[in-house]
C-alpha atoms as a PDB file:
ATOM      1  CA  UNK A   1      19.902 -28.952 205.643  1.00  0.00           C
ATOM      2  CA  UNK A   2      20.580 -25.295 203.739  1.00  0.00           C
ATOM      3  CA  UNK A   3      20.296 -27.550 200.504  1.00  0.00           C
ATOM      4  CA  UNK A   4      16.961 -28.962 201.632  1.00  0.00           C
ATOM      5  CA  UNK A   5      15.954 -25.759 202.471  1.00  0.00           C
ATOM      6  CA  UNK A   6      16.944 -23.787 199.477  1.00  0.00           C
ATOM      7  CA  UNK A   7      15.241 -26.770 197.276  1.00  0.00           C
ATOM      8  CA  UNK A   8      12.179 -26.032 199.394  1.00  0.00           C
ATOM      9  CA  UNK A   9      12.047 -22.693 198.641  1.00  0.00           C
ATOM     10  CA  UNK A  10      12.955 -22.528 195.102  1.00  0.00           C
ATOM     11  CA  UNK A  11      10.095 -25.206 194.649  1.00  0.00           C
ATOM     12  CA  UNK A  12       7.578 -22.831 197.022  1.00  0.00           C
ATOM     13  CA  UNK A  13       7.967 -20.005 194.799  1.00  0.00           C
ATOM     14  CA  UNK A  14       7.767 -21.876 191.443  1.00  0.00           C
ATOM     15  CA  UNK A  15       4.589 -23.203 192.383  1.00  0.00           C
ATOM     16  CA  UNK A  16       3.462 -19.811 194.081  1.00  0.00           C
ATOM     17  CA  UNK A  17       4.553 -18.151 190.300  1.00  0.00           C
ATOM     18  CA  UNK A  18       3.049 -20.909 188.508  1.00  0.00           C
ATOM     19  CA  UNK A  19      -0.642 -20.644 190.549  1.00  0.00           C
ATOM     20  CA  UNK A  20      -0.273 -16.908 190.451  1.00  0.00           C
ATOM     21  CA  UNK A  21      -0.205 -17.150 186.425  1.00  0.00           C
ATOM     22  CA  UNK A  22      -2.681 -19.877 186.201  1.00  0.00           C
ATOM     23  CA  UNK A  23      -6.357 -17.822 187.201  1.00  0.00           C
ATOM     24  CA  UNK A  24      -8.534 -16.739 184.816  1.00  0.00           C
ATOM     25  CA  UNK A  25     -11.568 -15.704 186.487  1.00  0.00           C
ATOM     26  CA  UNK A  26     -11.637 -11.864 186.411  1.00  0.00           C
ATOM     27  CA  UNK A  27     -11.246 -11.692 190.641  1.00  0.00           C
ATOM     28  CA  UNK A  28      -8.212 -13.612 191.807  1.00  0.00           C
ATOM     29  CA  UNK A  29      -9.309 -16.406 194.852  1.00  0.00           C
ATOM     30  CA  UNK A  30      -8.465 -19.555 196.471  1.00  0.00           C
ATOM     31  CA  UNK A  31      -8.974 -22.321 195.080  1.00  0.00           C
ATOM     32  CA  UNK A  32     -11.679 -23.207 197.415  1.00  0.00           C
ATOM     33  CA  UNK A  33     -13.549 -20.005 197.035  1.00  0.00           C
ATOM     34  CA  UNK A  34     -13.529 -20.743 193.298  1.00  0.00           C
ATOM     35  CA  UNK A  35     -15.078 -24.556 193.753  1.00  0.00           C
ATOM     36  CA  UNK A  36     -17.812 -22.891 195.982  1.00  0.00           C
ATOM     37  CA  UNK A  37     -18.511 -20.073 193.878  1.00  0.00           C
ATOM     38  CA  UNK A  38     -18.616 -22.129 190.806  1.00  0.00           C
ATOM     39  CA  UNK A  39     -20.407 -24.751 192.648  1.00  0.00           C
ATOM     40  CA  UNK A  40     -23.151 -21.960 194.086  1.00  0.00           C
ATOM     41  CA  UNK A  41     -23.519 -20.628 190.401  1.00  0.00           C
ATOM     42  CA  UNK A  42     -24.135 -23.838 188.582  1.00  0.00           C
ATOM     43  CA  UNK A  43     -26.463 -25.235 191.481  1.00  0.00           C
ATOM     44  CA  UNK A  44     -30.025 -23.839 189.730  1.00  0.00           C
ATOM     45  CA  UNK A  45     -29.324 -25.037 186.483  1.00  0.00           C
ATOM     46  CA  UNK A  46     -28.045 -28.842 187.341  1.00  0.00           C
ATOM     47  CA  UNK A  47     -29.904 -31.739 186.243  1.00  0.00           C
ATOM     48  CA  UNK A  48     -30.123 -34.890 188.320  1.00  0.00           C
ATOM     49  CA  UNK A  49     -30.319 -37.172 185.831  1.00  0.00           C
ATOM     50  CA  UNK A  50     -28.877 -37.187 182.272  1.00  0.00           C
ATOM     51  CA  UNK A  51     -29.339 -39.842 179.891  1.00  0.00           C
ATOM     52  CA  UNK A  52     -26.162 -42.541 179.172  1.00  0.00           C
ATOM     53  CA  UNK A  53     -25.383 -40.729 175.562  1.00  0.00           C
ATOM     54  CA  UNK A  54     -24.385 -37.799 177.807  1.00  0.00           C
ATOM     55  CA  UNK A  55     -22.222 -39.769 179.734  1.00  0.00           C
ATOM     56  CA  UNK A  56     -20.741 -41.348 176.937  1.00  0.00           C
ATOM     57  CA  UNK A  57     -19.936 -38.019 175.177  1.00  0.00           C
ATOM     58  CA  UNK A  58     -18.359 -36.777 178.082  1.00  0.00           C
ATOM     59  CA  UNK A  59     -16.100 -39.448 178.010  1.00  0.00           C
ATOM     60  CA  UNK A  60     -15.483 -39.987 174.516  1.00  0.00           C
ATOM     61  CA  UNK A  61     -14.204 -36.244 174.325  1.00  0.00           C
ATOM     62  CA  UNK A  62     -12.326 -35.912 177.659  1.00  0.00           C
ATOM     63  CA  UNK A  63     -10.356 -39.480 176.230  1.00  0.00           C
ATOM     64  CA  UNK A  64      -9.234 -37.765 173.155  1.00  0.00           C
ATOM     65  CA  UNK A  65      -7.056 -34.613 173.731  1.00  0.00           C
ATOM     66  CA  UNK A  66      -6.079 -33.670 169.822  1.00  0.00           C
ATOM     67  CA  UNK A  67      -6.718 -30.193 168.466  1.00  0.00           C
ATOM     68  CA  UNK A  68      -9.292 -31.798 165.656  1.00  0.00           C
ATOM     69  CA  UNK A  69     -11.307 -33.181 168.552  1.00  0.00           C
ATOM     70  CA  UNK A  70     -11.355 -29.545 170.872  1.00  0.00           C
ATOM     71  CA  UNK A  71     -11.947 -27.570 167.766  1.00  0.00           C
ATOM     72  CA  UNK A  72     -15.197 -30.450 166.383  1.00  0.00           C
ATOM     73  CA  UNK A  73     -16.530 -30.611 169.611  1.00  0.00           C
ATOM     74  CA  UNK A  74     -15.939 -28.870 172.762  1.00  0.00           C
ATOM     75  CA  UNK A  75     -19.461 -26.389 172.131  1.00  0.00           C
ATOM     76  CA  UNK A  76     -20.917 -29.853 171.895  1.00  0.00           C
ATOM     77  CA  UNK A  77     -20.056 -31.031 175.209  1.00  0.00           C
ATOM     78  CA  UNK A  78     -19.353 -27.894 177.573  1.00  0.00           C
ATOM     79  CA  UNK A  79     -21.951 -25.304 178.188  1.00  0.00           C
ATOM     80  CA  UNK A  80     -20.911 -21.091 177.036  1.00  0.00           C
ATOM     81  CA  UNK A  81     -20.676 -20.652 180.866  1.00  0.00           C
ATOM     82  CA  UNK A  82     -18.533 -23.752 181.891  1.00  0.00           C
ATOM     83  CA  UNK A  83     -16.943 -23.219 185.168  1.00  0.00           C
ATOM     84  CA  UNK A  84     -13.557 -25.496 184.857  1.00  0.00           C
ATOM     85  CA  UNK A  85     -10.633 -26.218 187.380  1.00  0.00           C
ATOM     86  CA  UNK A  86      -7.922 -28.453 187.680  1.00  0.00           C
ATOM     87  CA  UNK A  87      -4.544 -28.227 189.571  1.00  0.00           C
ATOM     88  CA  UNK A  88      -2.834 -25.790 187.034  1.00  0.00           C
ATOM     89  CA  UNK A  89      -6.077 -23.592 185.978  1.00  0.00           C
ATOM     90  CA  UNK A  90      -9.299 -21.590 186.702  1.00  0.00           C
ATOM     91  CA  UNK A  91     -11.764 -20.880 183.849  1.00  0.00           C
ATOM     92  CA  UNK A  92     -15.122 -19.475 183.372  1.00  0.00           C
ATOM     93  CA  UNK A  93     -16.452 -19.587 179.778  1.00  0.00           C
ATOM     94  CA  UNK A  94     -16.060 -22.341 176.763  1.00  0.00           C
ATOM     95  CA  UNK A  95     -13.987 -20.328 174.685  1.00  0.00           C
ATOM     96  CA  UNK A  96     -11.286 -19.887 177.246  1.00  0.00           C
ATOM     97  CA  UNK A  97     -11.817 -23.457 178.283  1.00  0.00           C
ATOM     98  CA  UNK A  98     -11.363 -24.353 174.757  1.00  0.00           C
ATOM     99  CA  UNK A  99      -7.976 -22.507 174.079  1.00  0.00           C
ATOM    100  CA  UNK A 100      -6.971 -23.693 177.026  1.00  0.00           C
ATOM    101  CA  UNK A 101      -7.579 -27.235 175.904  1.00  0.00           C
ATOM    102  CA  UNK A 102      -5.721 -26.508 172.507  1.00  0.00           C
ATOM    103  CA  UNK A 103      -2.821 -25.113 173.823  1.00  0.00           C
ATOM    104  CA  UNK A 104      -2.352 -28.288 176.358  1.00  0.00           C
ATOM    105  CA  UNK A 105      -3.201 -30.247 173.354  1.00  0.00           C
ATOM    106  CA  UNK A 106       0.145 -28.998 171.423  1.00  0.00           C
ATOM    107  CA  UNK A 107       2.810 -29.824 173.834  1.00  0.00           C
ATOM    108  CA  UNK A 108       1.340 -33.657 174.054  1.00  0.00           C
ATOM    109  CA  UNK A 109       2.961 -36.352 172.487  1.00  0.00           C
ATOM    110  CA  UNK A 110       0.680 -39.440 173.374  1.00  0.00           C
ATOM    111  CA  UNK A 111      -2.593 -39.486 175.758  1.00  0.00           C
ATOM    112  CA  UNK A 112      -4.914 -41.889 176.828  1.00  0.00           C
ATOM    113  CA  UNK A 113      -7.937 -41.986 179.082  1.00  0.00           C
ATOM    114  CA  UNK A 114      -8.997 -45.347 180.692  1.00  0.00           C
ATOM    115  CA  UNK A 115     -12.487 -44.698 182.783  1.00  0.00           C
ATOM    116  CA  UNK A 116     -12.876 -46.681 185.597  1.00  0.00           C
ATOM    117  CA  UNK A 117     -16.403 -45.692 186.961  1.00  0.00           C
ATOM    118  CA  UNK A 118     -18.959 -42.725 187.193  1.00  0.00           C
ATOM    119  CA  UNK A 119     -21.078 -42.498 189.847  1.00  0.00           C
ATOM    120  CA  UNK A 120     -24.326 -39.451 191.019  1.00  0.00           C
ATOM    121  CA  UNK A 121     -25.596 -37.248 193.304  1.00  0.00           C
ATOM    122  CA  UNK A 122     -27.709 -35.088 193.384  1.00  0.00           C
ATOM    123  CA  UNK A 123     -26.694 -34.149 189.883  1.00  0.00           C
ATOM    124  CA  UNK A 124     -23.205 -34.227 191.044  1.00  0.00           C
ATOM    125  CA  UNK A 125     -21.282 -37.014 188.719  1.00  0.00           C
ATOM    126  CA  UNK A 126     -17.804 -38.113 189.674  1.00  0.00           C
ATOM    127  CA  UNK A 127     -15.594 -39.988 187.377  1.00  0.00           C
ATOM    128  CA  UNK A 128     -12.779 -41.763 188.112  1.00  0.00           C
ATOM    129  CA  UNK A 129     -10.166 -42.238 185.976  1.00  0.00           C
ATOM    130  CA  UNK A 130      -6.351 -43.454 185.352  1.00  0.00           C
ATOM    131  CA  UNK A 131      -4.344 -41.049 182.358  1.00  0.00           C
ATOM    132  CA  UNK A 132      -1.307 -41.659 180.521  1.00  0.00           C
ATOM    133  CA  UNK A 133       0.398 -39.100 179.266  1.00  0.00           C
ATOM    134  CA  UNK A 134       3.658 -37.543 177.364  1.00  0.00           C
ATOM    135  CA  UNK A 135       4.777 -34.466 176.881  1.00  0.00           C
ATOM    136  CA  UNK A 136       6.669 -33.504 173.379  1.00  0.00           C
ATOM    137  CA  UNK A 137       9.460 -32.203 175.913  1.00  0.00           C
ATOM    138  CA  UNK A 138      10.017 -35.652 177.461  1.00  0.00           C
ATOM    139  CA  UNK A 139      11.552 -36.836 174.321  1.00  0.00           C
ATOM    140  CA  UNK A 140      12.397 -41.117 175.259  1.00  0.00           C
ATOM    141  CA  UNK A 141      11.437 -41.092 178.564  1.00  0.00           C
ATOM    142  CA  UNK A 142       8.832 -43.155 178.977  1.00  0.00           C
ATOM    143  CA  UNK A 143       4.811 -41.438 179.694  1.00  0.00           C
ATOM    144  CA  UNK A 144       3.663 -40.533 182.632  1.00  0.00           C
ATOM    145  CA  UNK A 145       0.519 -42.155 184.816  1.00  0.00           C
ATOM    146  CA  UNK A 146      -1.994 -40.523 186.693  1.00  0.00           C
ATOM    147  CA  UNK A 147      -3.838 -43.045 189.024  1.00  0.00           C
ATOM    148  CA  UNK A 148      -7.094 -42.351 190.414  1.00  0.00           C
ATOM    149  CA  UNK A 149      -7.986 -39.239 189.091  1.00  0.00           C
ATOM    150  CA  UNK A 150     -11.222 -37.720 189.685  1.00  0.00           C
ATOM    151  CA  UNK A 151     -13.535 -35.642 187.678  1.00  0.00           C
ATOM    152  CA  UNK A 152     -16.401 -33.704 189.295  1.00  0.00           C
ATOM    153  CA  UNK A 153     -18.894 -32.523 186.576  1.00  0.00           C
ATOM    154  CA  UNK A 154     -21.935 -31.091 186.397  1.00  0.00           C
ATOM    155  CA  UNK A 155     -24.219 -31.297 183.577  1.00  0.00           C
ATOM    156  CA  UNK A 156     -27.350 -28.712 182.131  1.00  0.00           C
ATOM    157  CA  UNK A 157     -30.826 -29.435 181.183  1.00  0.00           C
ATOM    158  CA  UNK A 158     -29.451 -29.640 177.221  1.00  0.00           C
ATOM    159  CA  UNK A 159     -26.710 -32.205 178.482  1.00  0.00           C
ATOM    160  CA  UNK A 160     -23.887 -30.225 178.185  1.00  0.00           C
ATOM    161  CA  UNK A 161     -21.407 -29.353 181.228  1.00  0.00           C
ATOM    162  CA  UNK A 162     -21.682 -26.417 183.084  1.00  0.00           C
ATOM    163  CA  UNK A 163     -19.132 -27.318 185.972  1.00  0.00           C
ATOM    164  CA  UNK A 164     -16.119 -29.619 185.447  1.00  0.00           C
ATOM    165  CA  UNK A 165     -13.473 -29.865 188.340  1.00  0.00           C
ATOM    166  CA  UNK A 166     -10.820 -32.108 188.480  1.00  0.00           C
ATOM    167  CA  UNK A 167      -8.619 -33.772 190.861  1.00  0.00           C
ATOM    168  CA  UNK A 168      -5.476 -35.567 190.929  1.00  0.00           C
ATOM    169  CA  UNK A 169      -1.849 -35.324 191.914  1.00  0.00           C
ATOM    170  CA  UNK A 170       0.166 -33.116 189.428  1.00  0.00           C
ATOM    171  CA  UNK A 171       3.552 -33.967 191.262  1.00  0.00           C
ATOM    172  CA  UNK A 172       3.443 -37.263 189.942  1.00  0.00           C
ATOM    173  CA  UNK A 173       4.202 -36.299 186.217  1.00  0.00           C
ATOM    174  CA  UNK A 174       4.642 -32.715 186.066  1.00  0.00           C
ATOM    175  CA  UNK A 175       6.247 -31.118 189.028  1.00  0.00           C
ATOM    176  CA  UNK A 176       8.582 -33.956 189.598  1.00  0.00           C
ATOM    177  CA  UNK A 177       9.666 -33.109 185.719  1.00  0.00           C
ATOM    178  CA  UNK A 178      10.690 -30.015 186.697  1.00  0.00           C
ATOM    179  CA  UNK A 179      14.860 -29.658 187.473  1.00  0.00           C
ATOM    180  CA  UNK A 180      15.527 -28.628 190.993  1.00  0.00           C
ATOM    181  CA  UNK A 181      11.721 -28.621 191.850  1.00  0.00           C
ATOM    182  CA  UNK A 182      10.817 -32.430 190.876  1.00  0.00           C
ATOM    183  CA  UNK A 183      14.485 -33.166 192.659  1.00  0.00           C
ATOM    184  CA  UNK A 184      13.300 -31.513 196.041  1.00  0.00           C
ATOM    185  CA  UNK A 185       9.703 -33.364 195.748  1.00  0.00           C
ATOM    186  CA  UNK A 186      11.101 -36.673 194.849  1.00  0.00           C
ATOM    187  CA  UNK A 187      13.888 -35.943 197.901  1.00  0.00           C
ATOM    188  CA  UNK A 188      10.683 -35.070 200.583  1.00  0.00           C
ATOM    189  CA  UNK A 189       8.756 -37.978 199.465  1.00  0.00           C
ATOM    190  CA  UNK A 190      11.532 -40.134 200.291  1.00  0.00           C
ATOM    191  CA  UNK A 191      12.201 -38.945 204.029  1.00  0.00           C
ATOM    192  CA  UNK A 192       8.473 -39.330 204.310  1.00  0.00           C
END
């Protein structure tokens, strides 16, 4: 049990260390204060309908993550005062979304994006989504699969996005990558 519990709380404070580094809104906040906040700020200026070009430019840029396509494109797609989160990061403001995007873009070895669906709300569009993924750092191992991620997104009355959240499990090919930390993830799942 001491080894279970020392693997629990080396992998509490490496995720505590990582979230603590990972906000880059001026005022430090939950993660759920930063959804609403984002969410109230973005709620005048969403559009309920967008045409399917907007859609499909969403799409085509989220499905290719190489520097030539963040550096053509991003401004073309996300709004100056893009609210972004996902599990590792809080942004507010294209060109910190942008770097952000490049400097992911450099440690990947092979992506791919395979959209499933979109579906509205009250200008509130959800797509769902399954990514593959490797990391340079992985060397042969074989790339990594998210299933069933979800990206919330908001769009502006010129069609480009003003809110982009999204969700899926980062365990499953990042945290379980980790040494000691994806070994005491991998052991809880298992006596689950």
């Amino acid at each position: 049990m001491n080894q279970l519990h020392s693997f629990i709380l080396i992998g509490l404070g490496l995720t505590a260390g990582l979230a603590a580094g990972c906000a880059s809104h001026p005022v430090k906040m939950t993660p759920a204060a930063y959804t609403a906040q984002a969410l109230q700020a973005t709620a005048t200026n969403k559009v309920v309908s967008v045409p399917p070009e907007v859609i499909a430019r969403f799409e085509a840029f989220n499905g290719d993550f190489s520097s030539n396509n963040i550096v053509a494109h991003t401004k073309e797609v996300y709004a100056a005062d893009v609210w972004f989160r996902d599990p590792f990061k809080e942004i507010y403001g294209e060109p910190e979304f942008e770097a952000y995007l490049l400097r992911g873009s450099s440690a990947v070895a092979q992506y791919s994006m395979d959209w499933k669906d979109v579906a509205e709300h009250d200008g509130d569009f959800y797509f769902r989504w399954v990514m593959t993924l490797k990391l340079k750092r992985d060397g042969k191992n074989d790339p990594s699969t998210v299933n069933n991620g979800i990206s919330h997104v908001r769009f502006n009355a010129a069609g480009l996005v003003i809110f982009h959240e999204d969700y899926f499990d980062a365990a499953t090919f990042l945290y379980e990558k980790i040494p000691l930390l994806g070994s005491a993830i991998r052991f809880i799942k298992n006596r689950l």
